[in-house]
Protein backbone atom coordinates (compact mmCIF):
# COMPACT_ATOMS: atom_id res chain seq x y z
CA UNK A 1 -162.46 2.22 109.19
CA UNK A 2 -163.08 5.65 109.73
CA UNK A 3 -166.59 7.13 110.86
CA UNK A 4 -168.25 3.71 111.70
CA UNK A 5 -169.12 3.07 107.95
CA UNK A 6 -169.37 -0.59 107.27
CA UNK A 7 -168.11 -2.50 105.08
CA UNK A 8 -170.62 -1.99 102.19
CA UNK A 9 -170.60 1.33 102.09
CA UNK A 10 -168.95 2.87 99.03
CA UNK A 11 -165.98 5.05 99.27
CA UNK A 12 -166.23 8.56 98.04
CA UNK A 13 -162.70 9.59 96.66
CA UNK A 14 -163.56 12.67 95.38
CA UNK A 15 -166.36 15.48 94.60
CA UNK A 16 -166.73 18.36 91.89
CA UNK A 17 -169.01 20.93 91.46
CA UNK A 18 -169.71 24.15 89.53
CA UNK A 19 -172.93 26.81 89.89
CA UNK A 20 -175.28 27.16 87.65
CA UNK A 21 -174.47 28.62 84.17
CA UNK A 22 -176.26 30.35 81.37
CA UNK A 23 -177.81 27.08 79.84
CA UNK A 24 -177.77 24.50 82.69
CA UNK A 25 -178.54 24.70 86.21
CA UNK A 26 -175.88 23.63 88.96
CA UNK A 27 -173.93 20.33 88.23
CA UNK A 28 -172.12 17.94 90.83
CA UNK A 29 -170.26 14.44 90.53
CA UNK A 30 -169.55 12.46 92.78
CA UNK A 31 -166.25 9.86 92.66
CA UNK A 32 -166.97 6.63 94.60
CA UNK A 33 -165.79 3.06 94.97
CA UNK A 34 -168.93 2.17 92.87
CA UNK A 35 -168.87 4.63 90.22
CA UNK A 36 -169.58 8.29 89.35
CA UNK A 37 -172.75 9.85 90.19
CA UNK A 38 -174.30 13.38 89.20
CA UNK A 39 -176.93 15.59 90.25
CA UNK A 40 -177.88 18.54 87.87
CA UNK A 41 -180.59 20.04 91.23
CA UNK A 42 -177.45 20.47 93.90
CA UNK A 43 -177.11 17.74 95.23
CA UNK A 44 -181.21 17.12 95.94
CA UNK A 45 -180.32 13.99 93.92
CA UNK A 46 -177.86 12.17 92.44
CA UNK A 47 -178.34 9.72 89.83
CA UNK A 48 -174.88 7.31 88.00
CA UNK A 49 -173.17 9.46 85.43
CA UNK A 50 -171.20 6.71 83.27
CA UNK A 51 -174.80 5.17 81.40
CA UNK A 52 -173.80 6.38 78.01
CA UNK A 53 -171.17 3.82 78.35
CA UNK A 54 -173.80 0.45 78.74
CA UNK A 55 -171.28 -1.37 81.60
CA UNK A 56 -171.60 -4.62 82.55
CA UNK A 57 -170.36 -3.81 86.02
CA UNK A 58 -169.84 -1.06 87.99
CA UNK A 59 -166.85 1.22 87.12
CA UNK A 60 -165.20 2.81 90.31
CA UNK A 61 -164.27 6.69 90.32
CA UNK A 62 -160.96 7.38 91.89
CA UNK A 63 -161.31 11.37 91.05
CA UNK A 64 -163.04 13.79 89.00
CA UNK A 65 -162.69 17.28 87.89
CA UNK A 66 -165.06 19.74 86.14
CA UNK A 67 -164.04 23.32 84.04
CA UNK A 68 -167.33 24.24 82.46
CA UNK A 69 -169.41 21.31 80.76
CA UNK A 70 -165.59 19.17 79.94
CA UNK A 71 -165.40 16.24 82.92
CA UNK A 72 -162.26 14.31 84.18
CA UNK A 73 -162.63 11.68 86.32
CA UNK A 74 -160.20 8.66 87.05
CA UNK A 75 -161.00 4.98 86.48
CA UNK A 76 -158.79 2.15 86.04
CA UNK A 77 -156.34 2.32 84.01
CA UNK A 78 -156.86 6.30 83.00
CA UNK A 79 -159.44 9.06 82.24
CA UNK A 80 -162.70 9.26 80.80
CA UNK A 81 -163.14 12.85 79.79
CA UNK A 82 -167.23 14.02 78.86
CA UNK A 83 -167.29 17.08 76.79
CA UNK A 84 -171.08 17.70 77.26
CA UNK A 85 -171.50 18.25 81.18
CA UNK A 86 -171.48 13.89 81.47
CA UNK A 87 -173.98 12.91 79.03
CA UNK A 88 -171.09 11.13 76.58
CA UNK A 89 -167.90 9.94 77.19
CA UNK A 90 -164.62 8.91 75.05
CA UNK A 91 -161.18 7.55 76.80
CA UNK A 92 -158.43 9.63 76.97
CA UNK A 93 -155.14 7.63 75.77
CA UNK A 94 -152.52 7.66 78.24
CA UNK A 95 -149.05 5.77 77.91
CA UNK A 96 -148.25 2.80 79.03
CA UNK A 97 -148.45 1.14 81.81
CA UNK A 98 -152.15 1.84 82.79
CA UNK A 99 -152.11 4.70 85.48
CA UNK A 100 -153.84 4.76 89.02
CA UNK A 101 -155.52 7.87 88.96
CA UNK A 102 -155.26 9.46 92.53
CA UNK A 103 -156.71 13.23 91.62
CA UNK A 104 -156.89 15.46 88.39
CA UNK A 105 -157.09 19.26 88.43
CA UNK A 106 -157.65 21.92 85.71
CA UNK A 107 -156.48 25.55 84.84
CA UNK A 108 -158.68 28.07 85.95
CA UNK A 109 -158.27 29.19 82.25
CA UNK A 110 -159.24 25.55 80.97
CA UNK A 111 -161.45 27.09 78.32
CA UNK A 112 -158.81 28.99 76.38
CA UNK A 113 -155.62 26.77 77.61
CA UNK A 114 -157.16 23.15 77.24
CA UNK A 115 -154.33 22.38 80.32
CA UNK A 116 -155.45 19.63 82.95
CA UNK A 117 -153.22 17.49 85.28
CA UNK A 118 -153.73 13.93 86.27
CA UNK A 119 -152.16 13.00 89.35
CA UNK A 120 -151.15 9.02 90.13
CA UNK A 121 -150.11 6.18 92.13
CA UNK A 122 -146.69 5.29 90.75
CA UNK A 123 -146.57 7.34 87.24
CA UNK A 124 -145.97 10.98 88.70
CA UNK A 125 -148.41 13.60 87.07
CA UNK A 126 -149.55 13.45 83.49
CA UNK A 127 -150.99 16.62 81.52
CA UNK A 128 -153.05 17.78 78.88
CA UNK A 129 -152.67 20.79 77.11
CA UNK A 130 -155.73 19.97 74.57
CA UNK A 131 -158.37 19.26 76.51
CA UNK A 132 -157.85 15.96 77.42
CA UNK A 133 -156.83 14.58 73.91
CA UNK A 134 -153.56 13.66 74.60
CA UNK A 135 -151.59 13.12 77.78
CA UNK A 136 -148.18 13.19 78.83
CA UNK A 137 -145.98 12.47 81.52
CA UNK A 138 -143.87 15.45 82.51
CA UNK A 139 -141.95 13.99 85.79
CA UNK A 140 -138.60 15.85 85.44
CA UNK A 141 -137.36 16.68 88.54
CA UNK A 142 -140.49 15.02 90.33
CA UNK A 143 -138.65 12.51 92.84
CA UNK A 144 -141.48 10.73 94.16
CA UNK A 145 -143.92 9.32 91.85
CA UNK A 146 -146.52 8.30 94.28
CA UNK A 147 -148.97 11.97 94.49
CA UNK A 148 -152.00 11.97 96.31
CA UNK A 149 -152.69 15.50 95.51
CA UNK A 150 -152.59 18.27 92.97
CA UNK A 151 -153.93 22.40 93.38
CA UNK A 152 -153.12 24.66 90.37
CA UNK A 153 -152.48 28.30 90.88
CA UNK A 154 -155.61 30.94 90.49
CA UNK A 155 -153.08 33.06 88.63
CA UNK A 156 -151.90 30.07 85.84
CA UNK A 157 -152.43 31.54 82.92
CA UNK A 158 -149.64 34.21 84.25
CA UNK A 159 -147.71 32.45 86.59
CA UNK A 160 -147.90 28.78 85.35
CA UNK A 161 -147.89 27.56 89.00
CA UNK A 162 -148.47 24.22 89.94
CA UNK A 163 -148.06 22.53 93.10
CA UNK A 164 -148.20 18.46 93.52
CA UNK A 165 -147.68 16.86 96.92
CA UNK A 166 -147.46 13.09 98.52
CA UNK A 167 -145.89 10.78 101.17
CA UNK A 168 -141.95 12.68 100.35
CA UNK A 169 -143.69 16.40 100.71
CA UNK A 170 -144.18 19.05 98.40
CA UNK A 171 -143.04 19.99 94.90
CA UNK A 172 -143.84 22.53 92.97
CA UNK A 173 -143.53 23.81 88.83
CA UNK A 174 -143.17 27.15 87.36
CA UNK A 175 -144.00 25.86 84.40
CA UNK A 176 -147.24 24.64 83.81
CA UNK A 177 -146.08 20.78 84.89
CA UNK A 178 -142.92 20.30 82.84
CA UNK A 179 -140.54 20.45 85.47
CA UNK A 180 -140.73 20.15 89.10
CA UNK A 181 -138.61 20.92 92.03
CA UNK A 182 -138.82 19.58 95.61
CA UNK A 183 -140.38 22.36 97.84
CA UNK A 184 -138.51 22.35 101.93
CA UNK A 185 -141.43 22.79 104.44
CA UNK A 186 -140.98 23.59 107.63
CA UNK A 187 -141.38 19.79 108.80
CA UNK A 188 -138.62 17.80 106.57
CA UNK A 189 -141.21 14.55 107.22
CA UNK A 190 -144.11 15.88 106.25
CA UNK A 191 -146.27 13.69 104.39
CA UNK A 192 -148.91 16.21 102.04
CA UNK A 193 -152.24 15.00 101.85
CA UNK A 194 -154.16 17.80 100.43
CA UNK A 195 -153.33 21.49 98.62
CA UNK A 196 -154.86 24.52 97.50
CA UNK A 197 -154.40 27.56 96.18
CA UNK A 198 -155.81 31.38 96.84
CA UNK A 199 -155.42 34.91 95.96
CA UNK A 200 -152.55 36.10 97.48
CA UNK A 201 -152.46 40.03 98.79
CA UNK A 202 -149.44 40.69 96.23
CA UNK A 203 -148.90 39.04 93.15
CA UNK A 204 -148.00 35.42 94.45
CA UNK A 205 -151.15 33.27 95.16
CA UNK A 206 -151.14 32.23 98.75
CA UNK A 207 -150.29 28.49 99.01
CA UNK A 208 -152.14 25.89 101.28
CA UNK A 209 -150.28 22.39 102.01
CA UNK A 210 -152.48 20.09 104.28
CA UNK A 211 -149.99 17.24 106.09
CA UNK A 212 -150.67 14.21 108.41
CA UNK A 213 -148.86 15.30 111.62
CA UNK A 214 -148.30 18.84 110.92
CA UNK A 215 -151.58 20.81 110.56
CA UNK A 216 -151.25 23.45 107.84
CA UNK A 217 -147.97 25.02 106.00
CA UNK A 218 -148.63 28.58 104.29
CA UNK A 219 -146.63 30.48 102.37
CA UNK A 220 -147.21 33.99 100.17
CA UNK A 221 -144.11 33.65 98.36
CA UNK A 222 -143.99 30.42 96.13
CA UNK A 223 -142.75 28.37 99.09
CA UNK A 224 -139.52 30.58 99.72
CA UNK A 225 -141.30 31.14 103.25
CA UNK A 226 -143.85 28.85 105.33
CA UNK A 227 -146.02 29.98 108.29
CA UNK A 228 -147.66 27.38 110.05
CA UNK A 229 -150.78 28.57 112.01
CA UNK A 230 -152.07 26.78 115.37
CA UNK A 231 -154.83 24.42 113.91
CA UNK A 232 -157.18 21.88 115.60
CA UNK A 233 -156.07 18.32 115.84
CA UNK A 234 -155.67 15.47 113.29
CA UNK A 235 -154.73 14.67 109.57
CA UNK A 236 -155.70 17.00 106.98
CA UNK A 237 -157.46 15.88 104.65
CA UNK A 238 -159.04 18.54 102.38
CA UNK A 239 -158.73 21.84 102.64
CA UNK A 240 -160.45 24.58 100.54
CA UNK A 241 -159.53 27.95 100.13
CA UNK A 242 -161.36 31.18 98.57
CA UNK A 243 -161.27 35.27 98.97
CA UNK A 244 -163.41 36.96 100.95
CA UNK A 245 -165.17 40.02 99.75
CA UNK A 246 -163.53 41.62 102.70
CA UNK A 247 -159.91 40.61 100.91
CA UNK A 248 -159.74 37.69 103.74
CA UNK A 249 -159.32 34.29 102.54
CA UNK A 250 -161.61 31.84 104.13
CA UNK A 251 -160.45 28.27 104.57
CA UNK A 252 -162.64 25.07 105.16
CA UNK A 253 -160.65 22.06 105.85
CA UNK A 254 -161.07 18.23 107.15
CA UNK A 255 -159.26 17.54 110.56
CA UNK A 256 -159.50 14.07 110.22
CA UNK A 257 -163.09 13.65 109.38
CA UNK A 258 -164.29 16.98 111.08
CA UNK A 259 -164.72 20.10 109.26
CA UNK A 260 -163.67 23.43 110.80
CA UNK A 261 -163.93 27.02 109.20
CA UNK A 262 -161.34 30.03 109.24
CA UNK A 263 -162.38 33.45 108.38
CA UNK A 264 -158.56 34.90 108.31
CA UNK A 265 -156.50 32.33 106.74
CA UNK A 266 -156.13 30.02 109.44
CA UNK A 267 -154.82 32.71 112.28
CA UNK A 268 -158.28 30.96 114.29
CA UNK A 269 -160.70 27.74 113.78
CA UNK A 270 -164.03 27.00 114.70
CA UNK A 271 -165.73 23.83 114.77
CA UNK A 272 -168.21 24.16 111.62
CA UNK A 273 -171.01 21.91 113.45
CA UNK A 274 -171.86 20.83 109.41
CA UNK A 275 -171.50 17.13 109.77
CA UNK A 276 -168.65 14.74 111.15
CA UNK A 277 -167.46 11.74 109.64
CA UNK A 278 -166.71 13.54 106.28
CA UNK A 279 -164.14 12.27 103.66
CA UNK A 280 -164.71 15.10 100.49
CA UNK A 281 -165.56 18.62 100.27
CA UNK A 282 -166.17 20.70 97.52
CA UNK A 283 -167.83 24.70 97.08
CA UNK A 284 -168.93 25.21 93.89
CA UNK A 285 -169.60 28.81 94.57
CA UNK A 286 -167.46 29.79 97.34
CA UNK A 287 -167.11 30.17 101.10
CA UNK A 288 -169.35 32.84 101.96
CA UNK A 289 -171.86 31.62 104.65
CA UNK A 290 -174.59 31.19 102.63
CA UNK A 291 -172.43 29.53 99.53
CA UNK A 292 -173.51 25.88 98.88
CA UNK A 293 -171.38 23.20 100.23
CA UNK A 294 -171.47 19.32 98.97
CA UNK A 295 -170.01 17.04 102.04
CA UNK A 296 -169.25 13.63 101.43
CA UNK A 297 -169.84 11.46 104.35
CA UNK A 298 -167.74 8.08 105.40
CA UNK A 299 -171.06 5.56 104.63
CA UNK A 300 -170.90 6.58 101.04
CA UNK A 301 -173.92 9.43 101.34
CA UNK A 302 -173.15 13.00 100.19
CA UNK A 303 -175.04 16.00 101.53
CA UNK A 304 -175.86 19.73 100.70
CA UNK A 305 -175.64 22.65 103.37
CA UNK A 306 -173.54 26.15 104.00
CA UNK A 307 -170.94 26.90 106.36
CA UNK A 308 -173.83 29.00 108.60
CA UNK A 309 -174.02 27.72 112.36
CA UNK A 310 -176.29 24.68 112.72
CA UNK A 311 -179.02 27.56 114.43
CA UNK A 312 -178.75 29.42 111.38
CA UNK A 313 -179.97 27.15 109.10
């Protein structure tokens, strides 16, 4: 058990978050082994999110995504999507057999395209193109069925990138999730944990793939080519990526349970001195230095702070 939690504590599988808009303040759930929370005050408290739905017992959350005031989030069996920022909630029909829900991810142009992915334990990905009415699987080409991870491209609307990785590697689409093709990395065994997308300096997004015994693949041309940068020790286990104002992009990712920083793409890593024992990250407005972070911790908690130094805080 990772981090010394015990055995009551709840697992957090996932966290989303989004800044404040023009008629509600900041928003944040939370995806644990005991349900979904939410805080509306960032983070300063978190309260459960699935009441509308009167349960008899609690409901776990095995993911959750957020585009504006629509929420995924993964429970057994398939989605619940809230249209209204989590105060209601409807089930979104998915095929037979029930689905594990492992991660979900929408397009950066979710309010215009209604497109949304659902990753899973044996079913391959599933998508949405309306919002979360209807789902489909779209699995041609998509070897492995088992995907832990998803990361759509910032570019979507215009390059219909999405990437979808697991325990056989990497594969990618170039068209919005219909059809997939197996992506070589550098390492033919490498198992992909976590993704993520950036800005690229031309027009190909940079693309981020986070293994178990490899560190971190990059590549600025759709996968043709792969760098992989000296990183710190351990699994990677999240990794977050966003452009600096000085064109840089800044990474924050999880080696094993510690967070370290990168300021130029991962060429150099520093220790972030945040927390340890983390399991789930998530930067609703960034990774400038002063940009809120949420951290979720291995005993279940989940914390607010910034990517300054410990003595700048």
């Amino acid at each position: 058990m990772r981090g010394g939690a015990d055995a009551a504590s709840p697992v957090i599988y996932g966290l989303a978050a989004a800044p404040a808009g023009e008629r509600r303040p900041a928003l944040a759930f939370a995806a644990r082994s005991d349900g979904l929370l939410r805080s509306d005050a960032g983070a300063a408290g978190w309260r459960p999110a699935l009441d509308a739905l009167a349960l008899t017992a609690p409901l776990p959350a095995t993911g959750v995504a957020l585009s504006g005031d629509t929420v995924f989030v993964g429970v057994p069996g398939g989605v619940l999507v809230s249209r209204d920022a989590g105060s209601t909630w409807e089930p979104a029909p998915f095929p037979d057999p029930p689905p594990f829900i492992t991660a979900l991810a929408c397009s950066p142009a979710f309010a215009g395209d209604g497109t949304a992915f659902a990753a899973t334990a044996e079913d391959g990905v599933a998508l949405t193109y309306d919002g979360g009415r209807h789902w489909r699987a779209w699995n041609i080409g998509l070897f492995d069925a088992a995907v832990l991870c998803l990361a759509v491209s910032p570019q979507f609307a215009q390059d219909r990138l999405v990437l979808a990785g697991g325990e056989s590697g990497l594969f990618v689409s170039a068209n919005g999730g219909r059809r997939w093709e197996e992506c070589a990395l550098p390492h033919a065994d490498a198992a992909v944990l976590c993704l993520a997308c950036a800005p690229g300096a031309g027009a190909a997004p940079l693309l981020i793939v986070g293994t178990a015994d490899h560190g971190l693949a990059l590549s600025h041309d759709r996968g043709g080519r792969w760098t992989t940068p000296a990183t710190p020790p351990g699994a990677v286990n999240a990794v977050l990526a966003a452009a600096a104002p000085d064109g840089a992009c800044r990474l924050l990712a999880l080696f094993d349970d510690v967070p370290y920083v990168s300021a130029d793409a991962g060429s150099t890593w520093q220790r972030s001195g945040m927390h340890d024992d983390v399991v789930a990250l998530a930067a609703p407005a960034g990774l400038a230095a002063d940009a809120p972070l949420l951290l979720g911790l291995a005993d279940g908690r989940i914390v607010r702070t910034t990517m300054l130094p410990a003595d700048h805080r």
